[in-house]
N, C-alpha and C. Protein backbone atom coordinates (compact mmCIF):
# COMPACT_ATOMS: atom_id res chain seq x y z
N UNK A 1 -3.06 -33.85 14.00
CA UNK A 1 -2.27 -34.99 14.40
C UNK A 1 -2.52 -35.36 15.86
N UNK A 2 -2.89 -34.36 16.51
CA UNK A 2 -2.83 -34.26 18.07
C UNK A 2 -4.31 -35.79 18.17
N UNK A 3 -5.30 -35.27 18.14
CA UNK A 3 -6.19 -35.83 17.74
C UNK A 3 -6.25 -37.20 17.24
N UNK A 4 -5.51 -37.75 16.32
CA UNK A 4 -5.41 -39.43 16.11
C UNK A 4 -4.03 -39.48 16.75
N UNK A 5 -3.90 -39.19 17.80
CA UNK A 5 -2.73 -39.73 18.71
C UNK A 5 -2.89 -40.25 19.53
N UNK A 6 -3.25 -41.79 19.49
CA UNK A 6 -3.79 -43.01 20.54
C UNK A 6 -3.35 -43.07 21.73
N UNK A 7 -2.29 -42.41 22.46
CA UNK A 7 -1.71 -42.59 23.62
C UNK A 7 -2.56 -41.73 24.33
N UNK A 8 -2.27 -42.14 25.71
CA UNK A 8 -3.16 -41.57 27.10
C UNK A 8 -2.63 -39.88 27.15
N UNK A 9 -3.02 -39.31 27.54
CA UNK A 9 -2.76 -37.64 27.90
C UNK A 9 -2.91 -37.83 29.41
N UNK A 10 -2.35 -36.79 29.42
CA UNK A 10 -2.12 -36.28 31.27
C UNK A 10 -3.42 -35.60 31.50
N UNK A 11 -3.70 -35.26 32.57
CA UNK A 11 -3.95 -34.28 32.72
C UNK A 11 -4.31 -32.72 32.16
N UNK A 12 -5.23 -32.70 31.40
CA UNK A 12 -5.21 -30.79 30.89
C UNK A 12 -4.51 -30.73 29.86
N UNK A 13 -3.57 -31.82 29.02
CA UNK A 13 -2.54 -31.62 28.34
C UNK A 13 -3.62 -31.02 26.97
N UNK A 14 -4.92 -31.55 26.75
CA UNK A 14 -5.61 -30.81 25.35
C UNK A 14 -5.53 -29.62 25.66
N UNK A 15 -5.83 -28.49 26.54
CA UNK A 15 -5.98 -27.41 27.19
C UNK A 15 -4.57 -26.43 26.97
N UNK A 16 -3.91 -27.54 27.38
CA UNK A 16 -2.64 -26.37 27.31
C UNK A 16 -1.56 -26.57 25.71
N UNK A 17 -2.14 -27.64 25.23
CA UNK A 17 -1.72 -28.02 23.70
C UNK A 17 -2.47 -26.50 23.00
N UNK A 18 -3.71 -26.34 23.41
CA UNK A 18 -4.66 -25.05 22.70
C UNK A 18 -4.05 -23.61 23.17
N UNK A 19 -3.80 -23.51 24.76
CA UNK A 19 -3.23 -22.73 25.07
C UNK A 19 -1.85 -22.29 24.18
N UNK A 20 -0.91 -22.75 24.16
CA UNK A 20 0.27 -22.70 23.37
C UNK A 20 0.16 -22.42 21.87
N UNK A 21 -1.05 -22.89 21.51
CA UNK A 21 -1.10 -22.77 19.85
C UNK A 21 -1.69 -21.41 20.10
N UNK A 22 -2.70 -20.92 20.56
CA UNK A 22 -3.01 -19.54 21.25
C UNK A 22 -2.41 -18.62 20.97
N UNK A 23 -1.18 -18.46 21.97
CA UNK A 23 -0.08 -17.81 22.44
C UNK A 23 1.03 -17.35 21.24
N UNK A 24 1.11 -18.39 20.54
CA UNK A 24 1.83 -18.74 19.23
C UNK A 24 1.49 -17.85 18.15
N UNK A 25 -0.14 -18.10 17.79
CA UNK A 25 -1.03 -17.39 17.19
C UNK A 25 -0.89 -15.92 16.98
N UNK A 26 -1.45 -15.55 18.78
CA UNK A 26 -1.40 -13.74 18.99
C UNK A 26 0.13 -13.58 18.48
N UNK A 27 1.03 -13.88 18.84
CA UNK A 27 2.40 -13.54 18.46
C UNK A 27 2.51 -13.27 17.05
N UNK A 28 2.26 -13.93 16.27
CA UNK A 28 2.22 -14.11 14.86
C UNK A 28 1.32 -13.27 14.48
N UNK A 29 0.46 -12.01 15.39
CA UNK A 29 -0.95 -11.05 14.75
C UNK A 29 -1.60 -11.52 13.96
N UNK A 30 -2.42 -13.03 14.62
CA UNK A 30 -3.52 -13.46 14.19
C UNK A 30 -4.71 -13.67 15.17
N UNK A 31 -5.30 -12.43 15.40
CA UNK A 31 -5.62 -12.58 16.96
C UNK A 31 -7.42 -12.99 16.57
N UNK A 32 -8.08 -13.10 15.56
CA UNK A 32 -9.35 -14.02 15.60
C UNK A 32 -8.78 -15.42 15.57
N UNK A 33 -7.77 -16.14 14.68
CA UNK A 33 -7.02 -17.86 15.29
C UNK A 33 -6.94 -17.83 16.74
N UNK A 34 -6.15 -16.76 17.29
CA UNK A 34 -5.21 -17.12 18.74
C UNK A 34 -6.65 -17.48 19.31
N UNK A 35 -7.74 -16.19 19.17
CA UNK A 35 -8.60 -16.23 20.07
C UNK A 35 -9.48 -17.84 20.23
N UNK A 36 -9.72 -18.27 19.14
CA UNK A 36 -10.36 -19.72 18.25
C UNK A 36 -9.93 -20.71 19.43
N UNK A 37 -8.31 -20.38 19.28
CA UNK A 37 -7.31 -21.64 20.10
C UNK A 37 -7.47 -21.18 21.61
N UNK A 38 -7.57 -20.25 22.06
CA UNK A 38 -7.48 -20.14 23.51
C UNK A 38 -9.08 -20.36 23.96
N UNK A 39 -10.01 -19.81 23.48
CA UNK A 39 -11.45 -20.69 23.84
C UNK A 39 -11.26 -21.89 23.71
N UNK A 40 -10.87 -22.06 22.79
CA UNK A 40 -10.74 -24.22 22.86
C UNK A 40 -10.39 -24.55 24.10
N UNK A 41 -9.31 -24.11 24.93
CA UNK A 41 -8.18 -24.40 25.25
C UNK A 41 -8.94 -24.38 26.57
N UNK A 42 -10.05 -23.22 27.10
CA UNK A 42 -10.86 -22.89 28.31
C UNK A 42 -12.06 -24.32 28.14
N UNK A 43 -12.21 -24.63 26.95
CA UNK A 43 -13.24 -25.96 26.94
C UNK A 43 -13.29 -27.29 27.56
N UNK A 44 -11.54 -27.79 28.21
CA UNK A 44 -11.58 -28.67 28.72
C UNK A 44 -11.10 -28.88 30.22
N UNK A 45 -10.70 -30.20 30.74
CA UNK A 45 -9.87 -30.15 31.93
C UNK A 45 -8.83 -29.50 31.73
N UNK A 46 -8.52 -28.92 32.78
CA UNK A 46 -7.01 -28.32 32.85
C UNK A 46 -6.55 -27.85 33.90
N UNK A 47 -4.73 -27.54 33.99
CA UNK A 47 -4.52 -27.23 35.82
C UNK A 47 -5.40 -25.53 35.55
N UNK A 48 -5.50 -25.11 36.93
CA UNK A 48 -5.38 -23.47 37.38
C UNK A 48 -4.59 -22.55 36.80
N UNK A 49 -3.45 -23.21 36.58
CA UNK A 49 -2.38 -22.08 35.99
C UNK A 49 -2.84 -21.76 34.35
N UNK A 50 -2.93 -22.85 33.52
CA UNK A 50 -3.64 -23.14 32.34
C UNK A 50 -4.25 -22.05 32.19
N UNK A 51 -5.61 -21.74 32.82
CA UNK A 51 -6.58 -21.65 32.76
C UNK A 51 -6.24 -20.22 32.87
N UNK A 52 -5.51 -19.75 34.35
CA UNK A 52 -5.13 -17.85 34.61
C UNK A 52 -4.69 -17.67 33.01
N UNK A 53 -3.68 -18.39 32.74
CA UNK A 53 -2.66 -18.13 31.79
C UNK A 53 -3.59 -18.07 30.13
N UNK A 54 -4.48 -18.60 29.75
CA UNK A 54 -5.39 -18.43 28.97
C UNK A 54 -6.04 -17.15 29.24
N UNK A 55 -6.89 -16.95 30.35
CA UNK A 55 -7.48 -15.77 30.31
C UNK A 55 -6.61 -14.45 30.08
N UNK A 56 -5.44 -14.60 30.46
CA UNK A 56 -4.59 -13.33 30.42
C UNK A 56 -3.99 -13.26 29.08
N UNK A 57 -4.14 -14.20 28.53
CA UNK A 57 -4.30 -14.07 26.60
C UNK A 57 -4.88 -13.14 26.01
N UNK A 58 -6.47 -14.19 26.61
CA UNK A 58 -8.03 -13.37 25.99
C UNK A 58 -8.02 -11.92 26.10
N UNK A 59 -7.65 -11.59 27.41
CA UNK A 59 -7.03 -10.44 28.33
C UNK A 59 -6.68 -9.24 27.04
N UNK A 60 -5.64 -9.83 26.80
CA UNK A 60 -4.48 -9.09 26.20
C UNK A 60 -5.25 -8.66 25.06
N UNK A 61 -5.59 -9.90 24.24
CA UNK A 61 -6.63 -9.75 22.57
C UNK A 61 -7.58 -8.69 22.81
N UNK A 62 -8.15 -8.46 24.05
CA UNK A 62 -9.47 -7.67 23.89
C UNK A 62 -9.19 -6.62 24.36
N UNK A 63 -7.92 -6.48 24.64
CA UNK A 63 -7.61 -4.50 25.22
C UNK A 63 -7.15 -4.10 23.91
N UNK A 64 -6.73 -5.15 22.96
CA UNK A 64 -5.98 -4.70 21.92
C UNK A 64 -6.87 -4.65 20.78
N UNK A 65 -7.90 -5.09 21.33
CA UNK A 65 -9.09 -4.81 19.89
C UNK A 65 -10.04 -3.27 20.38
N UNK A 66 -9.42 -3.10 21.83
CA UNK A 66 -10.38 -2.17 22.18
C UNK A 66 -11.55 -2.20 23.43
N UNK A 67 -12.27 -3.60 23.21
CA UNK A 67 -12.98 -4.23 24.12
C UNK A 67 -12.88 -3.85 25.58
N UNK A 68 -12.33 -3.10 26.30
CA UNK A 68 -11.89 -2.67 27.64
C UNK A 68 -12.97 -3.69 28.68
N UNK A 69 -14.24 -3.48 28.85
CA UNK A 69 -15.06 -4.16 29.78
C UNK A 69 -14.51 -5.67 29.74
N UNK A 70 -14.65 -6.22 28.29
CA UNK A 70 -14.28 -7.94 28.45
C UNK A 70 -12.48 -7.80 28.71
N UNK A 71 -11.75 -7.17 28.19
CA UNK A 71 -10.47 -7.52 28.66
C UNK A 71 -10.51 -7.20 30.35
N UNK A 72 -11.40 -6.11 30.84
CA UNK A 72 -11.32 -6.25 32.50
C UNK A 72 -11.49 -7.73 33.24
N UNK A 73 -12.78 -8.03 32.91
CA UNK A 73 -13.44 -9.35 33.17
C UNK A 73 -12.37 -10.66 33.07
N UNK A 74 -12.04 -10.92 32.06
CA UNK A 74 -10.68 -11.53 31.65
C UNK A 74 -9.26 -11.29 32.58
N UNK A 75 -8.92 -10.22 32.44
CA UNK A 75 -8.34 -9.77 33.59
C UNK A 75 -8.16 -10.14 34.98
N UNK A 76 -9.72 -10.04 35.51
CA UNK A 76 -10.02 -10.71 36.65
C UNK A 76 -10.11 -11.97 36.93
N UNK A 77 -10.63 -12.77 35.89
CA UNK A 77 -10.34 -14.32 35.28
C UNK A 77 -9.09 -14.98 35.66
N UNK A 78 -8.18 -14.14 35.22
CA UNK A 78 -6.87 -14.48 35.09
C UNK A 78 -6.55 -14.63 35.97
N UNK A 79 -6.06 -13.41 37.15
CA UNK A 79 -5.88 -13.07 38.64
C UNK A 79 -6.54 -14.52 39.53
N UNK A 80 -7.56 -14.66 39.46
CA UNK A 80 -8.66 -15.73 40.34
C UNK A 80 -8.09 -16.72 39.96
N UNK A 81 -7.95 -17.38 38.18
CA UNK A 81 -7.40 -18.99 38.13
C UNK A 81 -5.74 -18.87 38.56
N UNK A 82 -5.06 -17.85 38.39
CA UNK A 82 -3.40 -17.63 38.74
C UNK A 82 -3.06 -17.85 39.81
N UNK A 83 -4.13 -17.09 40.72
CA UNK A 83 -4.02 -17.02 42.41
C UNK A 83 -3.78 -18.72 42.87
N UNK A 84 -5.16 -19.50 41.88
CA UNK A 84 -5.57 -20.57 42.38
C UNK A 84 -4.37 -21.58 42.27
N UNK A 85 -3.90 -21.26 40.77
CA UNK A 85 -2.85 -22.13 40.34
C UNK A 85 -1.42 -21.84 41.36
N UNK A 86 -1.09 -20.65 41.97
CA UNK A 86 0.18 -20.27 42.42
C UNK A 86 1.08 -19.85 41.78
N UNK A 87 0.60 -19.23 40.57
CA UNK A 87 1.16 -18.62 39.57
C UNK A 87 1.66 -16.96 39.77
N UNK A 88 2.21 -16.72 40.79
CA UNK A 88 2.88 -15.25 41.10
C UNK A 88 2.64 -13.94 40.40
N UNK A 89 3.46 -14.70 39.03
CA UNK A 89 3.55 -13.63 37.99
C UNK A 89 2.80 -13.44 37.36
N UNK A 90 1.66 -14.77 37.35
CA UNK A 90 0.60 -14.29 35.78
C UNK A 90 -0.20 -13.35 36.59
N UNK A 91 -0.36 -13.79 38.25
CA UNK A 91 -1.13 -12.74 38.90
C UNK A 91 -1.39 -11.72 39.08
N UNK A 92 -0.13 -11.67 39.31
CA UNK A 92 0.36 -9.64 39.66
C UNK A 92 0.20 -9.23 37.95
N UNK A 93 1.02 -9.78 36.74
CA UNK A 93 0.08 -9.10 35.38
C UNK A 93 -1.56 -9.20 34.86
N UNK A 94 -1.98 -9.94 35.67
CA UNK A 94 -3.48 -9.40 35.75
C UNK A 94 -3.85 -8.81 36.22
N UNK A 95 -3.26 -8.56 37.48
CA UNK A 95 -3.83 -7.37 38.17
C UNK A 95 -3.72 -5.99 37.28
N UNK A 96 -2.24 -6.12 37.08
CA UNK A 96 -1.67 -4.89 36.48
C UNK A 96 -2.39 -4.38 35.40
N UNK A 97 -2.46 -5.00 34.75
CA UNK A 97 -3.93 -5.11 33.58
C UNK A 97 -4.99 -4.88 32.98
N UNK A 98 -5.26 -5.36 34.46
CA UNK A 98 -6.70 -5.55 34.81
C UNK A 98 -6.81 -2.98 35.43
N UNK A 99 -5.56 -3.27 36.13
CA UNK A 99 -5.78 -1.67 36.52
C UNK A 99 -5.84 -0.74 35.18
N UNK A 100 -4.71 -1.45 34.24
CA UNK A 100 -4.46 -0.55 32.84
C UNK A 100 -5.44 -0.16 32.08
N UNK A 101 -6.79 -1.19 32.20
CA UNK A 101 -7.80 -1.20 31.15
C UNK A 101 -9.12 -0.27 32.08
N UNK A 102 -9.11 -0.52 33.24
CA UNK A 102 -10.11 0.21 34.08
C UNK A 102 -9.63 2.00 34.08
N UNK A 103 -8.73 2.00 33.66
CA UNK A 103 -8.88 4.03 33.75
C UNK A 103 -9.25 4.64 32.58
């Protein structure tokens, strides 16, 4: 529906429409969808925060599949677009994270 919806979008709004369906997704333990929706979601314009806040998704999916190296990377992703965005909290839980998956 999103898609034949003729009106103008803001800003990043496809991005964080994907983000949210994402988020939604992992919650629901469907974490090859969430993952589907949160790459989408990294595919277009979007603010900084968006973007931390996506990676610290991906983040999450790939410590929980096991993946440790890409959930680090991700991790760090997160931290860098969070910082950028002024996003406090997504920051400091990437960091945190980001330490959990490195030992």
């Amino acid at each position: 529906m999103l898609a034949a919806d003729p009106r103008p979008r803001a800003f990043g709004e496809l991005a964080r429409w994907h983000y949210h369906l994402g988020v939604a997704l992992a919650r629901l333990r469907q974490p090859i969808d969430a993952e589907r929706a949160l790459v989408r979601s990294l595919g277009g314009d979007s603010l900084d925060w968006v973007r931390g806040r996506t990676y610290l998704e991906l983040a999450a999916l790939q410590a929980d599949a096991g993946s440790r190296v890409n959930a680090f990377d991700a991790y760090r992703l997160a931290a860098r677009f969070c910082g950028a965005g002024a996003d406090t909290a997504c920051t400091r839980e990437a960091l945190e994270g980001a330490r959990k998956v490195q030992r």
